[in-house]
N, C-alpha and C. Protein backbone atom coordinates (compact mmCIF):
# COMPACT_ATOMS: atom_id res chain seq x y z
N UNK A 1 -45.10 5.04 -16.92
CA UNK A 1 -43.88 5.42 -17.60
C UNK A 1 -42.92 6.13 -16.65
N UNK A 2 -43.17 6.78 -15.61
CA UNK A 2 -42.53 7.60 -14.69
C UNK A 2 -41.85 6.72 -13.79
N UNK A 3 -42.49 5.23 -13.42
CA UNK A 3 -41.93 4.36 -12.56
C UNK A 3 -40.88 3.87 -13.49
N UNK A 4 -40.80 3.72 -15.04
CA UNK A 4 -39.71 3.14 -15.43
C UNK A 4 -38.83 4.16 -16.12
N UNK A 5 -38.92 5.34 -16.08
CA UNK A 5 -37.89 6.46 -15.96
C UNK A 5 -37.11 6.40 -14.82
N UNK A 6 -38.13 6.34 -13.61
CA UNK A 6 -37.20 6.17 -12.66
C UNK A 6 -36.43 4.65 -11.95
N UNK A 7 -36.24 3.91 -12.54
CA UNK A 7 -35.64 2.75 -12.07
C UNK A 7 -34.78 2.76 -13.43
N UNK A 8 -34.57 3.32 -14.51
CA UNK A 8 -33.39 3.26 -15.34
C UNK A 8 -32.25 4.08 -14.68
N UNK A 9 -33.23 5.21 -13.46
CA UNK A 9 -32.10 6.39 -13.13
C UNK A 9 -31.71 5.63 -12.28
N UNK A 10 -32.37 4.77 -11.53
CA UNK A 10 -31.74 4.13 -9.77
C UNK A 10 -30.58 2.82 -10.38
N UNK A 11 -30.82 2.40 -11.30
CA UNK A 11 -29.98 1.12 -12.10
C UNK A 11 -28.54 2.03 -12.49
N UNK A 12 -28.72 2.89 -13.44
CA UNK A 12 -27.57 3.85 -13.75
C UNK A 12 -26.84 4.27 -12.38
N UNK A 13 -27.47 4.79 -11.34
CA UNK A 13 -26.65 5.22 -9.99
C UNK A 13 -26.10 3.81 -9.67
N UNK A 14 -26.68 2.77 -9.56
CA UNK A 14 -26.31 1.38 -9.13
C UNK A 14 -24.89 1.10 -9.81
N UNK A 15 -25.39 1.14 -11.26
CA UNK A 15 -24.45 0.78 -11.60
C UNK A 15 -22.72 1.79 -11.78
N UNK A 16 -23.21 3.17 -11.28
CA UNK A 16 -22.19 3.77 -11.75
C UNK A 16 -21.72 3.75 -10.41
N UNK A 17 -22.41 3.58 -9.42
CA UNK A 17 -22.05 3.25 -7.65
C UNK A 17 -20.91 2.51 -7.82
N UNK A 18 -21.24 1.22 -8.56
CA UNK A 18 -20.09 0.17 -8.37
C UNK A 18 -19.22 -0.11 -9.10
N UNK A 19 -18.98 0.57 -10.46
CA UNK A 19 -17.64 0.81 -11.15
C UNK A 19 -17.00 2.26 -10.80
N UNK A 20 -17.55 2.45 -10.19
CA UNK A 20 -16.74 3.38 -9.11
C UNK A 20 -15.96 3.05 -7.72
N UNK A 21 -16.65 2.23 -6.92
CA UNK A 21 -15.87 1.31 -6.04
C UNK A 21 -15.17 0.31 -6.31
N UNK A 22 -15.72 -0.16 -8.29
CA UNK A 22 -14.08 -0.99 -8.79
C UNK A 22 -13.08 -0.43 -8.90
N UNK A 23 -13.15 0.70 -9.42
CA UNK A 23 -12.00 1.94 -9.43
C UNK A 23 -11.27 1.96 -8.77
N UNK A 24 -11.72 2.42 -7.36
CA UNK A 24 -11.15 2.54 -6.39
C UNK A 24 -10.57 1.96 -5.62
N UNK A 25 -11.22 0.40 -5.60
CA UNK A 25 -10.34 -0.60 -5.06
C UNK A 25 -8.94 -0.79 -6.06
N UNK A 26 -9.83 -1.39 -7.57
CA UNK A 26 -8.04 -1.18 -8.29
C UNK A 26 -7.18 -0.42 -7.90
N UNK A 27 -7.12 0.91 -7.97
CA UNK A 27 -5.97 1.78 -7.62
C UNK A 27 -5.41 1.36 -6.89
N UNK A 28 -6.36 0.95 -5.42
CA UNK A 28 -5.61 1.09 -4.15
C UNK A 28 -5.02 0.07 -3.93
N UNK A 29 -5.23 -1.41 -4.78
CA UNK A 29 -4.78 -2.41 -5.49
C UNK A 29 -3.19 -2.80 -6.16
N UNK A 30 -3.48 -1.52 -7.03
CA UNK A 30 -2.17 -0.69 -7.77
C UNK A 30 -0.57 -1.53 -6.47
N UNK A 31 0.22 -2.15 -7.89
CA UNK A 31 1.19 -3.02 -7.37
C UNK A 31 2.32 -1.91 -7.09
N UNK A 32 3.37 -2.54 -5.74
CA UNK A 32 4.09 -1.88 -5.63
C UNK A 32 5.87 -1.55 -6.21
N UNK A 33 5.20 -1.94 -7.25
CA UNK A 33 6.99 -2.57 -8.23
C UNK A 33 7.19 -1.45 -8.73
N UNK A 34 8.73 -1.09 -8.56
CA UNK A 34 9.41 0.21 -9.19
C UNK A 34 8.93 1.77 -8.24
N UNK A 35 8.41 1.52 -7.16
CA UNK A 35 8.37 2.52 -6.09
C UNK A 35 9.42 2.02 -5.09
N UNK A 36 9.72 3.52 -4.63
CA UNK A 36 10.76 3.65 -3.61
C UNK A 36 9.77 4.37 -2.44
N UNK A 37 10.17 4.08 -0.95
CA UNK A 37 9.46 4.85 0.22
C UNK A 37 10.53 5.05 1.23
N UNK A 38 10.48 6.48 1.36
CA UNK A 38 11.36 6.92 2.89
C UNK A 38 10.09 6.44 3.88
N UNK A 39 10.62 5.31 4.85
CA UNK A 39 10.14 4.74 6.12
C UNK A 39 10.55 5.62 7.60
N UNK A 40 9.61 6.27 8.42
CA UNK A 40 10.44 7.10 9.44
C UNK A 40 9.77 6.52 11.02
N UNK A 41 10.08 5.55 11.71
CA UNK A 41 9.89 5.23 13.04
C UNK A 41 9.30 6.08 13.72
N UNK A 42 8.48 6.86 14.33
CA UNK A 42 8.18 7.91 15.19
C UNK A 42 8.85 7.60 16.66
N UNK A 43 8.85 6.23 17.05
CA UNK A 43 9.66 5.91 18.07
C UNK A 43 10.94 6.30 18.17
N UNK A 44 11.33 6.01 17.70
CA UNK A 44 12.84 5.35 17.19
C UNK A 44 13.53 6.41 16.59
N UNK A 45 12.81 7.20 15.60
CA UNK A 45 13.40 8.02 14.35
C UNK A 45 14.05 7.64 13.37
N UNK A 46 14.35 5.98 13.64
CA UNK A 46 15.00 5.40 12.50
C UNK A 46 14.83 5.57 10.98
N UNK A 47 15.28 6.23 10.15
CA UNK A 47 14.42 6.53 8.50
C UNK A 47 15.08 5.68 7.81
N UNK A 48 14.10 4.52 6.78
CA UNK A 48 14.69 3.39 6.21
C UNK A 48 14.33 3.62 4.54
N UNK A 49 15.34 3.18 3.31
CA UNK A 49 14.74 3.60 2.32
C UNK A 49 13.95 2.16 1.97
N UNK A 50 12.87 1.88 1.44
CA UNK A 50 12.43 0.87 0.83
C UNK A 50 12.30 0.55 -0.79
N UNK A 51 12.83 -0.45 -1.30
CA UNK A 51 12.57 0.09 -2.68
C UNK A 51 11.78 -1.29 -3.18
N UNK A 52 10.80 -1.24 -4.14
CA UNK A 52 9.79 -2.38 -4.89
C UNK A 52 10.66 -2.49 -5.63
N UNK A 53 11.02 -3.67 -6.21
CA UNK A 53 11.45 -4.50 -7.55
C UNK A 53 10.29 -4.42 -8.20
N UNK A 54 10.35 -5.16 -9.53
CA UNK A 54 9.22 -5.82 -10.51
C UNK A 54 9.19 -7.21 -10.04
N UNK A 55 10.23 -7.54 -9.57
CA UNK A 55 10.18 -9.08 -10.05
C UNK A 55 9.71 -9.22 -8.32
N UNK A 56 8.88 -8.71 -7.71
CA UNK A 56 8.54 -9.11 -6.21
C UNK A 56 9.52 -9.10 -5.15
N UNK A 57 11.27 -8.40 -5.33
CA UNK A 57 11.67 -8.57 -4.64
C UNK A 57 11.89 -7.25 -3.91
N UNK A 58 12.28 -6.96 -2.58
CA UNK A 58 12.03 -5.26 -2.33
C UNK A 58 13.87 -5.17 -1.27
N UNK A 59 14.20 -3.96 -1.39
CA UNK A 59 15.85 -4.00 -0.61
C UNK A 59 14.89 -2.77 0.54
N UNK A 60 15.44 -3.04 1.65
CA UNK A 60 15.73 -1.90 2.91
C UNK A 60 16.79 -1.33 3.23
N UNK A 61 17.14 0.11 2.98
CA UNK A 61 18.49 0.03 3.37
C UNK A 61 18.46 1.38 4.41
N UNK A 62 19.34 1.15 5.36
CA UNK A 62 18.99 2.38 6.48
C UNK A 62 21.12 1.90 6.62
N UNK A 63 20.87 3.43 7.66
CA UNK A 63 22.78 3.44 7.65
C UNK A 63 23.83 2.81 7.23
N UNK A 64 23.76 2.54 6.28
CA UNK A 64 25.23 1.91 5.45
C UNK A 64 25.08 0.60 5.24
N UNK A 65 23.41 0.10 5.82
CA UNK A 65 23.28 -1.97 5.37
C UNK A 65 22.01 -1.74 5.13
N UNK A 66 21.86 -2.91 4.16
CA UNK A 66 20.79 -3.23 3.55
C UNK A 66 20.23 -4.77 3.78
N UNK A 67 18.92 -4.96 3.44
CA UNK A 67 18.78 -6.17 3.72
C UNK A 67 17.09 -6.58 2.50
N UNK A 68 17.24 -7.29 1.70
CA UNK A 68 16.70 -7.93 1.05
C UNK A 68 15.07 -8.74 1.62
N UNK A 69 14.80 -9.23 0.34
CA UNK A 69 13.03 -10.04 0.51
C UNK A 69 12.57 -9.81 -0.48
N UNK A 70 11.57 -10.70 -0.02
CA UNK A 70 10.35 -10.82 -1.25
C UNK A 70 9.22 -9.81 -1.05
N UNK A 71 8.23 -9.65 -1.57
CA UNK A 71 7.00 -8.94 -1.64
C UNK A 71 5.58 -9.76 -2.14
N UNK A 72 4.86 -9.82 -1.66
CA UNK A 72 3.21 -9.96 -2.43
C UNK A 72 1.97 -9.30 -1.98
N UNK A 73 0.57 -8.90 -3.03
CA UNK A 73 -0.09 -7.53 -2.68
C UNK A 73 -1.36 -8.40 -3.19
N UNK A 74 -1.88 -8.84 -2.73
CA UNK A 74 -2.99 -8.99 -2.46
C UNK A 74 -4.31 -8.61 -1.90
N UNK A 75 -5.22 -8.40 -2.55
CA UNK A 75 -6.75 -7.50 -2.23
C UNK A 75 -6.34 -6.62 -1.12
N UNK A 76 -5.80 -5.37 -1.37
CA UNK A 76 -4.80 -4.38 -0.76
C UNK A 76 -3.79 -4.73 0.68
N UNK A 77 -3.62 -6.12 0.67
CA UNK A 77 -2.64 -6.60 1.86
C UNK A 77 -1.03 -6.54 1.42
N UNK A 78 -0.49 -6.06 1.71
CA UNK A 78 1.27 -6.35 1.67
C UNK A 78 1.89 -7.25 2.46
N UNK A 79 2.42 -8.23 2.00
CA UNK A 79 3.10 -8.96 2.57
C UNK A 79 5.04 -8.73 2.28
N UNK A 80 5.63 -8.92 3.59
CA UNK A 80 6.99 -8.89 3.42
C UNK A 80 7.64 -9.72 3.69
N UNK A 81 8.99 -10.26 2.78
CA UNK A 81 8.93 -11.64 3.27
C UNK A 81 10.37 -11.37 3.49
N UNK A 82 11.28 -12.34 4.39
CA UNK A 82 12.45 -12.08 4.66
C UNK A 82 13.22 -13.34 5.00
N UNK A 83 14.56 -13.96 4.80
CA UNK A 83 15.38 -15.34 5.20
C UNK A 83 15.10 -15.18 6.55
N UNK A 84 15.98 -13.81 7.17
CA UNK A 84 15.90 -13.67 8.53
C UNK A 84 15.09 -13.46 9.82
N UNK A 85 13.29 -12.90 8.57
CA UNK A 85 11.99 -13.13 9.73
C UNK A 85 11.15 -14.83 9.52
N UNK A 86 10.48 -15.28 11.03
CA UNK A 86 9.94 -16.40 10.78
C UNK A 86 8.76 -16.30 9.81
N UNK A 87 7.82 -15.26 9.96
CA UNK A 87 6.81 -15.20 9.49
C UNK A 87 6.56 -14.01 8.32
N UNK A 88 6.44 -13.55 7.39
CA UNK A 88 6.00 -12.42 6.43
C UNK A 88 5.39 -11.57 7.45
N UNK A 89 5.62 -10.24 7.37
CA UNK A 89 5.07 -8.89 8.14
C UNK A 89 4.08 -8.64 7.18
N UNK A 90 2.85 -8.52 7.45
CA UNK A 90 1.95 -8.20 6.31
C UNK A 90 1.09 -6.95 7.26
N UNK A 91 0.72 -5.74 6.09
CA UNK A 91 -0.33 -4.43 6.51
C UNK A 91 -0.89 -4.31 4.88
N UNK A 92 -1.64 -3.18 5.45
CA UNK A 92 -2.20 -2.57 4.19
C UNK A 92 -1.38 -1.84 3.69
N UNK A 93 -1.56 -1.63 2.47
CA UNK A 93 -0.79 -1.09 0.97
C UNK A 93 -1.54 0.11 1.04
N UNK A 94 -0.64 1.04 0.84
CA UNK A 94 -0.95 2.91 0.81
C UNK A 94 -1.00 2.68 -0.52
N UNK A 95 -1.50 3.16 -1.54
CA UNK A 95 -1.32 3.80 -3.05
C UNK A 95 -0.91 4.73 -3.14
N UNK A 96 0.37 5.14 -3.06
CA UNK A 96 0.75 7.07 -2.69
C UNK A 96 1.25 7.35 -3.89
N UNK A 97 1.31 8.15 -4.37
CA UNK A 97 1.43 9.25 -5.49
C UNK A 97 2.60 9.52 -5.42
N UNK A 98 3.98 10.11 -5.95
CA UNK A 98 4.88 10.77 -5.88
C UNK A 98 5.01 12.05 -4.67
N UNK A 99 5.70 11.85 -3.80
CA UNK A 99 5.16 13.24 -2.68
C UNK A 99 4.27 13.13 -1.73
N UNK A 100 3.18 12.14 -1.49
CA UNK A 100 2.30 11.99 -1.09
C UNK A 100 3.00 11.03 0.41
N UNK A 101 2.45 11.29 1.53
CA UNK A 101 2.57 10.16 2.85
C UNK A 101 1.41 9.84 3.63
N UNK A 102 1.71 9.09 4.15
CA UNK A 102 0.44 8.47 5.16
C UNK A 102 1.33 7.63 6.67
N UNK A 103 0.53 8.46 7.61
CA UNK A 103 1.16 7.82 8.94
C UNK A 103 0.14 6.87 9.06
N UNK A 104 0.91 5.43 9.69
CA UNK A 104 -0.14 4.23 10.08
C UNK A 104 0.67 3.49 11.09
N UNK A 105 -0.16 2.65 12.27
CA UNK A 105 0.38 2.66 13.00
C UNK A 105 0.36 0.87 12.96
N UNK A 106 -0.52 0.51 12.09
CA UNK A 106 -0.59 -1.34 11.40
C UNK A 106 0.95 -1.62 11.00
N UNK A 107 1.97 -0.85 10.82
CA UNK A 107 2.81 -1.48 10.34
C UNK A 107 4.11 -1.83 11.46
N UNK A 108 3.87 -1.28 12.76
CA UNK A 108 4.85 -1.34 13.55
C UNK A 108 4.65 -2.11 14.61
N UNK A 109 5.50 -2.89 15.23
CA UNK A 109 4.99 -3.63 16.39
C UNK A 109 4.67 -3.85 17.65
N UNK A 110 4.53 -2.35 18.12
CA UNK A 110 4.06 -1.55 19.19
C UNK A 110 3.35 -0.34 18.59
N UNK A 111 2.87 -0.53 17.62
CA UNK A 111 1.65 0.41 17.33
C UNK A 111 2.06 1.94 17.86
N UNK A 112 3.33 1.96 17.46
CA UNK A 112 3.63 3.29 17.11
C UNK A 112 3.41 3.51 15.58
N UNK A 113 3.54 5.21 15.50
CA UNK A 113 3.22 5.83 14.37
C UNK A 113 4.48 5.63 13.30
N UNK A 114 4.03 5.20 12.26
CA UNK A 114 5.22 5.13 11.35
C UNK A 114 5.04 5.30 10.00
N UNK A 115 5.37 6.45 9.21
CA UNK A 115 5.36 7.46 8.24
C UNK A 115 5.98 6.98 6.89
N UNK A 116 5.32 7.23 5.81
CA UNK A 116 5.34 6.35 4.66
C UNK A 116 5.34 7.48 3.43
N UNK A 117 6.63 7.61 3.29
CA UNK A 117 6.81 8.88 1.85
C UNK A 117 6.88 7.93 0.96
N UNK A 118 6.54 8.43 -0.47
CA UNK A 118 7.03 7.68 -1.45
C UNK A 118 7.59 8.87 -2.37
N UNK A 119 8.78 8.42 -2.05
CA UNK A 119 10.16 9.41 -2.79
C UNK A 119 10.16 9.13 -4.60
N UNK A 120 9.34 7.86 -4.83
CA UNK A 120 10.18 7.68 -6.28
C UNK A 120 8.65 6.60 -6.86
């Protein structure tokens, strides 16, 4: 009886193991429509605003121009899509909170550091 006390407890950890890492992936999953992000170059210093649509489409706008695209988020990949790039820029998707940032250096193309607020 003690061996099957204890394999209901190791099944329960099992199982609470892995709707816990569903969790967590969902969140981080969590689509990026109706968020806004101050973008800041560490190179450069350039600060760009980014904003998610619903409908997949996202605007950039830095000193007085803006420039348009699409979006798609897939098993936490971001893709960015643009008329004027050949290929979609795709990184990983931050899940940030209101206030919250994360420096990553996947999103720039010299792997400089580049800083990810989400203002809205």
């Amino acid at each position: 009886m003690a061996g099957a006390t204890r394999m209901k407890i190791v099944m329960k950890s099992v199982l609470f193991g892995a709707a816990s890492a569903l969790l967590l992936a969902s969140a981080s999953f969590a689509s990026p429509a109706g968020q806004v992000f101050e973008v800041t170059g560490a190179e450069t210093g350039a600060v760009y605003t980014m904003s998610f649509e619903t409908d997949g489409a996202y605007v950039l706008e830095a000193g007085g121009t803006s420039s348009a695209g699409t979006w798609t988020l897939e098993e936490g990949v971001l893709c960015l899509d643009a008329a004027e790039i050949e290929e979609p820029n795709c990184g990983p998707w931050f899940n940030l909170e209101v206030g919250e940032s994360v420096v990553s250096t996947e999103w720039s193309q010299d792997g400089s550091d580049v800083t990810f607020l989400r203002v809205e």
